[in-house]
Protein backbone atom coordinates (compact mmCIF):
# COMPACT_ATOMS: atom_id res chain seq x y z
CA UNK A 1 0.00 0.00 0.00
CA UNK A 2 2.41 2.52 0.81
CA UNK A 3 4.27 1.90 -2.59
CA UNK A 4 1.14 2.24 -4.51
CA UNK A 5 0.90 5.73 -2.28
CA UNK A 6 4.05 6.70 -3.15
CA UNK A 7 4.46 5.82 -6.51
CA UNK A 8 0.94 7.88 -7.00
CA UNK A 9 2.59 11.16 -5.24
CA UNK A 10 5.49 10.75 -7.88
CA UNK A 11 3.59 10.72 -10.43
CA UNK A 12 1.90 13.60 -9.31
CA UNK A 13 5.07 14.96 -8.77
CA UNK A 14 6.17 14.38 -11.95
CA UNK A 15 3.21 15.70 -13.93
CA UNK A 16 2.93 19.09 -11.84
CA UNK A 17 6.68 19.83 -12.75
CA UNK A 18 5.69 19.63 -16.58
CA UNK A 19 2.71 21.64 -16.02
CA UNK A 20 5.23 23.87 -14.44
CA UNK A 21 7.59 24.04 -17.16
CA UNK A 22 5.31 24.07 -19.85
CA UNK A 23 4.13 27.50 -18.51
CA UNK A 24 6.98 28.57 -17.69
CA UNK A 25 7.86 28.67 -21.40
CA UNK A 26 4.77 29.81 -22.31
CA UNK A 27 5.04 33.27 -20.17
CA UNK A 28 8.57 33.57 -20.35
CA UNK A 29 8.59 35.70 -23.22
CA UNK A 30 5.69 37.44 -22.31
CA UNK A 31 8.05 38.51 -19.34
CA UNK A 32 10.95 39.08 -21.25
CA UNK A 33 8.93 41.47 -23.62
CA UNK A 34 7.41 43.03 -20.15
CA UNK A 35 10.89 44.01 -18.70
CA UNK A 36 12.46 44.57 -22.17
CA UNK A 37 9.53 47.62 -22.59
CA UNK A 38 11.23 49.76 -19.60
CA UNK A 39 15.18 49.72 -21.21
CA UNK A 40 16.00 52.40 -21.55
CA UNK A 41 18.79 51.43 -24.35
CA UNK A 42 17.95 52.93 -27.93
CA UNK A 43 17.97 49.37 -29.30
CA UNK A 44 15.73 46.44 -28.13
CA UNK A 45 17.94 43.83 -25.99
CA UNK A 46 18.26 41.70 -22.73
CA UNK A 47 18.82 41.98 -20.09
CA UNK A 48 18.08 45.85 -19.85
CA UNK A 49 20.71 48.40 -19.70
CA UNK A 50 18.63 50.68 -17.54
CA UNK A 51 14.87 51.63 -16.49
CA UNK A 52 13.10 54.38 -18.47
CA UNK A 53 9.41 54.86 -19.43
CA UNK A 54 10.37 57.30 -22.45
CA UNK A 55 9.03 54.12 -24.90
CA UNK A 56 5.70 54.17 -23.48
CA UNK A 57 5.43 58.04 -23.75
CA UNK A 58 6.77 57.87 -27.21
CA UNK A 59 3.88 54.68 -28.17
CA UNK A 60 1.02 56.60 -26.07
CA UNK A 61 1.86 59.85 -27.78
CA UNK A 62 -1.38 61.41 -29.32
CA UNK A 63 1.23 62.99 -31.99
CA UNK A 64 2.19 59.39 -33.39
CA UNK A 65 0.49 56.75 -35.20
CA UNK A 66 0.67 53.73 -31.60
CA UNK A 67 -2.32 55.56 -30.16
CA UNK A 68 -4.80 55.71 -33.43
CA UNK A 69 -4.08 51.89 -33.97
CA UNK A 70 -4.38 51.09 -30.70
CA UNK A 71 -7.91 52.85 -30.66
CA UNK A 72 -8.87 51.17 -33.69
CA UNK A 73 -8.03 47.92 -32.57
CA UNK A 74 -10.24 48.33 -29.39
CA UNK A 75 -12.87 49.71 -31.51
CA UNK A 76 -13.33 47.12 -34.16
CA UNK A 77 -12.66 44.59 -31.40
CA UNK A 78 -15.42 45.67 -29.26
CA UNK A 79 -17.77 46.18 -32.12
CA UNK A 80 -17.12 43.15 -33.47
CA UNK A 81 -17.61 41.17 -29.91
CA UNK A 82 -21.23 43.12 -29.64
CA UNK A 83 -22.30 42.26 -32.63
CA UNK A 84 -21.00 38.29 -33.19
CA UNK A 85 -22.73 37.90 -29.12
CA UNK A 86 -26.07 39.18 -30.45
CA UNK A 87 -25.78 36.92 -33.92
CA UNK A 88 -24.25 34.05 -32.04
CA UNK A 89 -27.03 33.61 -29.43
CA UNK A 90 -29.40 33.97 -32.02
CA UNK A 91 -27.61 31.30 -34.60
CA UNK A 92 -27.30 28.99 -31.52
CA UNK A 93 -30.70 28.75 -30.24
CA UNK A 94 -31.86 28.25 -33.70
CA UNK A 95 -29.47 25.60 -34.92
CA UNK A 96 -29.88 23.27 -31.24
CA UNK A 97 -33.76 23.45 -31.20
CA UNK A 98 -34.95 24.29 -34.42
CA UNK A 99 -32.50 23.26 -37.14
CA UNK A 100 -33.39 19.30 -37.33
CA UNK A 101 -31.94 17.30 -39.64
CA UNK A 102 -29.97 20.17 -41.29
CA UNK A 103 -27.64 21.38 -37.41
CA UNK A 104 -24.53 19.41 -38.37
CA UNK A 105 -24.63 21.43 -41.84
CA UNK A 106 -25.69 24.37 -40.13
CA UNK A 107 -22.25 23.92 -37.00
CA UNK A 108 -20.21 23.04 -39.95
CA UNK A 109 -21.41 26.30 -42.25
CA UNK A 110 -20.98 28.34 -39.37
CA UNK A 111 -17.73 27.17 -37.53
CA UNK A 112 -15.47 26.96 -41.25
CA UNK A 113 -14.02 30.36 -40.84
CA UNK A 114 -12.28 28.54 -38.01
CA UNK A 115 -11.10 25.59 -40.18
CA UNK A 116 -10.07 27.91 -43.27
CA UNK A 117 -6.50 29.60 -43.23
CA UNK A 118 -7.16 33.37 -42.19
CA UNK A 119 -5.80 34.72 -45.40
CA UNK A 120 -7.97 32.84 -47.60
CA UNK A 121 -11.11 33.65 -45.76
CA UNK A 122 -9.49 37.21 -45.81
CA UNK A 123 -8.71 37.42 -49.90
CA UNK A 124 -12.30 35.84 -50.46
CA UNK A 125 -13.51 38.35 -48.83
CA UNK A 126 -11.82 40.92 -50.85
CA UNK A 127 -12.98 39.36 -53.98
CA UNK A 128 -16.45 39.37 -52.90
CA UNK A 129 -16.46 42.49 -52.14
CA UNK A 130 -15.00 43.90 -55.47
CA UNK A 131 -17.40 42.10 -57.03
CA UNK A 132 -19.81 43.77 -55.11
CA UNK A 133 -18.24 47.38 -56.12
CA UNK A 134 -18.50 46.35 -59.37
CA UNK A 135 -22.45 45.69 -59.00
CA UNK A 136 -23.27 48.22 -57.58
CA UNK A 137 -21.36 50.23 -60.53
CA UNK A 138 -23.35 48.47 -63.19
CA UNK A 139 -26.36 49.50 -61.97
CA UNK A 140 -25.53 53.24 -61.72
CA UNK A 141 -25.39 53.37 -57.69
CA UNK A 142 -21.52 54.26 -57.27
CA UNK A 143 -21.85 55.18 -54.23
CA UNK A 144 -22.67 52.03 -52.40
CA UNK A 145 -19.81 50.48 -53.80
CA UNK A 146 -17.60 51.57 -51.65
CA UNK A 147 -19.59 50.27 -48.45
CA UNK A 148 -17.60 47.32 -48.25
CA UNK A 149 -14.40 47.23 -49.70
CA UNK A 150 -11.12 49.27 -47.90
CA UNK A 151 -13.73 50.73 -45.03
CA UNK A 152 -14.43 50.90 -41.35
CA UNK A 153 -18.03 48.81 -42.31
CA UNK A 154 -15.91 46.30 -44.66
CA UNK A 155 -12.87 45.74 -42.30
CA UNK A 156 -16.01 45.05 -39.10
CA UNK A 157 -17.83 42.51 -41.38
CA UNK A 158 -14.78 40.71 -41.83
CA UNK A 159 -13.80 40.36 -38.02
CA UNK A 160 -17.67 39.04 -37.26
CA UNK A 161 -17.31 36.25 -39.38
CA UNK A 162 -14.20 35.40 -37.72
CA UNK A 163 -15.37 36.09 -34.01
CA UNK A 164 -18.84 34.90 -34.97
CA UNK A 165 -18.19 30.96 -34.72
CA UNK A 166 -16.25 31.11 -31.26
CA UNK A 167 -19.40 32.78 -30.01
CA UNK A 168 -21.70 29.77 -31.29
CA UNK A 169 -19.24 27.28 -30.26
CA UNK A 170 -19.58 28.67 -26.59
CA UNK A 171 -23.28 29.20 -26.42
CA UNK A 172 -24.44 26.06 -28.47
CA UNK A 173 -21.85 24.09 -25.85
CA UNK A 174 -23.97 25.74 -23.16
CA UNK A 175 -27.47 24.90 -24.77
CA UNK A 176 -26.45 21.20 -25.55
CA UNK A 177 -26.61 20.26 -21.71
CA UNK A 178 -29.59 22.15 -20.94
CA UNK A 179 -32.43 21.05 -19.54
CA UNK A 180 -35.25 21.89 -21.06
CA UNK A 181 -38.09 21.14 -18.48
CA UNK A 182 -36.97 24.36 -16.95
CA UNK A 183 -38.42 26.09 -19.82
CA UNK A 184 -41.58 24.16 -20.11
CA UNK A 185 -42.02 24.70 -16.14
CA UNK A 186 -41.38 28.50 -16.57
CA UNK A 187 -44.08 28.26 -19.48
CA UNK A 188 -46.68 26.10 -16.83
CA UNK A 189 -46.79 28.89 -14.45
CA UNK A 190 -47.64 31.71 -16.93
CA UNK A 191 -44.03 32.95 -18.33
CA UNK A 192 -44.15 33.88 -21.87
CA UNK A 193 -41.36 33.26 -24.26
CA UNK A 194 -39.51 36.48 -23.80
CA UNK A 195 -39.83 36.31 -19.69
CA UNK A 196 -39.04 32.66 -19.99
CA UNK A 197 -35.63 33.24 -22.08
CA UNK A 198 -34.39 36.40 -19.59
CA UNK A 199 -34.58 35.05 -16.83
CA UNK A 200 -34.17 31.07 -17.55
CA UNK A 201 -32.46 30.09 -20.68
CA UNK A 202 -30.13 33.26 -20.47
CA UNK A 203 -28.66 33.25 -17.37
CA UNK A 204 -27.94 29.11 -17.63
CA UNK A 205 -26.60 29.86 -21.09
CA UNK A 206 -24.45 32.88 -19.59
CA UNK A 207 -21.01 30.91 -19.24
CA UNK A 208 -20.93 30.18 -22.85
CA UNK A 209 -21.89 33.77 -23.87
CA UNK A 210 -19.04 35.27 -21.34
CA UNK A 211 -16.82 32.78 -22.83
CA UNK A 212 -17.44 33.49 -26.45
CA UNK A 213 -17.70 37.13 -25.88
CA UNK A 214 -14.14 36.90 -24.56
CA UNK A 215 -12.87 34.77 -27.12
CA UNK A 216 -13.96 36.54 -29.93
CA UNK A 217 -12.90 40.24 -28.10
CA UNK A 218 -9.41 38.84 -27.58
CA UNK A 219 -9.45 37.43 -31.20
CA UNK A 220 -10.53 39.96 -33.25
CA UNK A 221 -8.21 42.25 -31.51
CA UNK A 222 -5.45 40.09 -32.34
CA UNK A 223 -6.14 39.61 -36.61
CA UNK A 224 -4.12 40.24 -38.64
CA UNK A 225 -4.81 38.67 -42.47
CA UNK A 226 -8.38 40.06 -42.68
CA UNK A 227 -7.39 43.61 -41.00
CA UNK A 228 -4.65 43.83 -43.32
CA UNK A 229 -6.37 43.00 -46.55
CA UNK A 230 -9.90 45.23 -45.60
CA UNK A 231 -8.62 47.44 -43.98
CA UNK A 232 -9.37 51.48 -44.73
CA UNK A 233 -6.46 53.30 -46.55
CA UNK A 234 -4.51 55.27 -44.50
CA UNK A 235 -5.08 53.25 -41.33
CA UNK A 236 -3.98 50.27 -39.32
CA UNK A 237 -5.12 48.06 -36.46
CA UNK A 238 -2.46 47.49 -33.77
CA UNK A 239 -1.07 44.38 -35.33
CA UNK A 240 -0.22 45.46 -38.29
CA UNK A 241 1.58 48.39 -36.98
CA UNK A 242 3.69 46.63 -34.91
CA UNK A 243 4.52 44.24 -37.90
CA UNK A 244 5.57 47.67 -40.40
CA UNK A 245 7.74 48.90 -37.20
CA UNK A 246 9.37 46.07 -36.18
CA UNK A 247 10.92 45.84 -40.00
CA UNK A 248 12.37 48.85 -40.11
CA UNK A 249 13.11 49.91 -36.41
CA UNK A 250 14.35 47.43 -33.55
CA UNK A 251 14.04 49.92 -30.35
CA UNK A 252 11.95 49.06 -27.15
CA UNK A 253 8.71 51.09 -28.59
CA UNK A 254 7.62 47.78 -29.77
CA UNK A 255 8.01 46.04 -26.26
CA UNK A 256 5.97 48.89 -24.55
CA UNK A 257 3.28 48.57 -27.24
CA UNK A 258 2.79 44.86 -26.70
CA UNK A 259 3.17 45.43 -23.28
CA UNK A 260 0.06 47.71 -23.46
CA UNK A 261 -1.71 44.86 -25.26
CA UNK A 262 -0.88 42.46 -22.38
CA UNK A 263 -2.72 45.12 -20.33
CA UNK A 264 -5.64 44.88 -21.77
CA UNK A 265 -6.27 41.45 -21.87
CA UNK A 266 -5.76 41.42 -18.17
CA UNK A 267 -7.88 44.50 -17.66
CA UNK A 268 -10.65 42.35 -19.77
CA UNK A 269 -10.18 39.55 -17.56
CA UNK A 270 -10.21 41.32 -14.75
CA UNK A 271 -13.40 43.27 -15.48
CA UNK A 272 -14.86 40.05 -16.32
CA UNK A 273 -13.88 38.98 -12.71
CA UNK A 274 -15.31 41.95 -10.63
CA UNK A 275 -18.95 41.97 -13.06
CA UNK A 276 -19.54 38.29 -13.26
CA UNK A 277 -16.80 36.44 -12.07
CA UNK A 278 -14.42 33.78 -14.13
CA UNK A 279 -16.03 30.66 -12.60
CA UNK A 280 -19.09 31.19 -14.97
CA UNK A 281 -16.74 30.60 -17.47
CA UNK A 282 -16.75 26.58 -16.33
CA UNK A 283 -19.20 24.13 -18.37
C-alpha cells in the first residue's frame, strides 16, 4: 500500500513539474517582452541596460500613429464582440432546437471560418467584395460600392465572421446540456417566451456567452490577415503596426506597445472577474 501511495505522489510529482515548465515557457517571453519595454537602451535587448518609461510616452503619444491603432483595434474589437454575441445567441438557439436534420450542416457552415486559413477567408472576402463594387457600378449606384471594400463597415464585417463561430461554439456548448423542463415549467406557471428566455435560458446559457464574448474580443483584436487586406487606406489596427515597425526599427517602442496589449487582456479579464466572475466561465 504505501508503494502504490508513493508511486501515486510521484507521479503527481512528476506531472505538476511539466505543467510547471510548460508555462513557464509559455510566459517567459511574455516577461521578457514586459521588462524589455522599460530599457532604456535605444535598441531592443536583454537583459536591460537601464529603467526608463520614455518608450511608453513615445507609443502613447497622441502625436504618433501607436495611439490611433491602438484605438482602432479596441474599436473594431469591441464592435465586433457586440455584434458576433447578439448573432451568435441567435444562430445557436436556432441551430440546437430548431434546425433538425440540417444542425450538423448548419455547426459546420458556421464554424469553417475557423477551419479555413485566415488569409484565404481574408482574400475571399476581398474578392467578394469587389465584385460587389462592381455591382453596384453596373447598376448606376456608385456610391454604395464603396460600403464594403477598404472601409471601417468592410474591415467590421470581416472580423464578425471570424469572431462569430467562437461565439456559437460557446453558447451552443452551453445549450447542448440544458435542460429543457426548466423552460416548459417556466411556461406552466404563466411565463411567456420572452420572460421565460431572460430570466431562464439566459442566465444558464451565460457561461458560454461570457466565454465566447471573450474569445472573440481577444481574437478579433489580435487579426491580422483580414485587417490587413480590408482594412481602410490610410489606417492600421495594432497588429499590423507593430509588424511595419518592427521591419524597419528594432528599439523598445515595440516592447511597450505589446506590453500595453498584455494590459488589456488582463484588464478584460479582470473586469470580467469583478462583473460576473471567471467561474461562470466553467461548463
Amino acid at each position: 500500500m504505501t508503494q502504490v501511495f508513493s508511486g501515486q505522489t510521484t507521479s503527481r510529482i512528476v506531472v505538476l513539474g511539466f505543467i510547471v515548465l510548460v508555462y513557464i515557457f509559455l510566459l517567459t517571453p511574455l516577461l521578457v517582452v514586459v521588462i524589455a519595454s522599460f530599457d532604456s537602451a535605444e535598441i531592443l535587448s536583454f537583459p536591460i541596460e537601464g529603467f526608463s518609461l520614455k518608450w511608453y510616452k513615445k507609443a502613447l503619444s497622441t502625436e504618433g500613429v501607436w495611439l490611433d491603432s491602438i484605438l482602432l483595434s479596441v474599436k473594431i474589437a469591441v464592435l465586433a464582440t457586440i455584434i458576433s454575441t447578439a448573432l451568435g445567441t441567435a444562430v445557436s438557439l436556432y441551430v440546437v432546437r430548431f434546425a433538425g436534420k440540417w444542425r450538423e450542416s448548419l455547426r459546420i457552415f458556421i464554424i469553417l471560418p475557423l477551419l479555413l486559413p485566415e488569409i484565404l477567408t481574408a482574400i475571399a472576402l476581398l474578392i467578394f467584395y469587389y465584385n460587389i463594387e462592381a455591382f453596384f457600378s453596373a447598376i448606376g449606384t456608385p456610391m454604395l460600392s464603396g460600403i464594403f471594400r477598404h472601409s471601417f463597415f468592410g474591415l467590421l464585417t470581416g472580423h464578425v465572421l471570424i469572431t462569430l463561430p467562437f461565439v456559437f461554439l460557446g453558447i451552443s456548448g452551453s445549450l447542448n446540456n440544458f435542460d429543457l423542463s426548466l423552460e416548459e415549467a417556466s411556461r406552466s406557471l404563466g411565463g411567456g417566451r420572452f420572460i421565460t428566455f431572460w430570466r431562464i435560458t439566459l442566465p444558464i446559457v451565460k457561461p458560454g456567452i461570457i466565454a465566447g464574448g471573450l474569445l472573440a474580443l481577444i481574437v478579433s483584436y489580435d487579426l491580422f490577415a483580414i485587417s490587413f487586406l480590408l482594412k481602410p487606406i490610410g489606417t492600421a489596427t495594432l497588429p499590423i503596426q507593430l509588424f511595419d515597425y518592427v521591419r524597419w526599427e528594432f528599439d523598445p517602442t515595440a516592447a511597450a506597445v505589446s506590453t500595453v496589449s498584455i494590459v488589456f487582456t488582463l484588464v478584460v479579464l479582470f473586469i470580467t472577474e469583478r462583473l460576473v466572475g471567471l467561474r461562470a466561465l466553467r461548463f
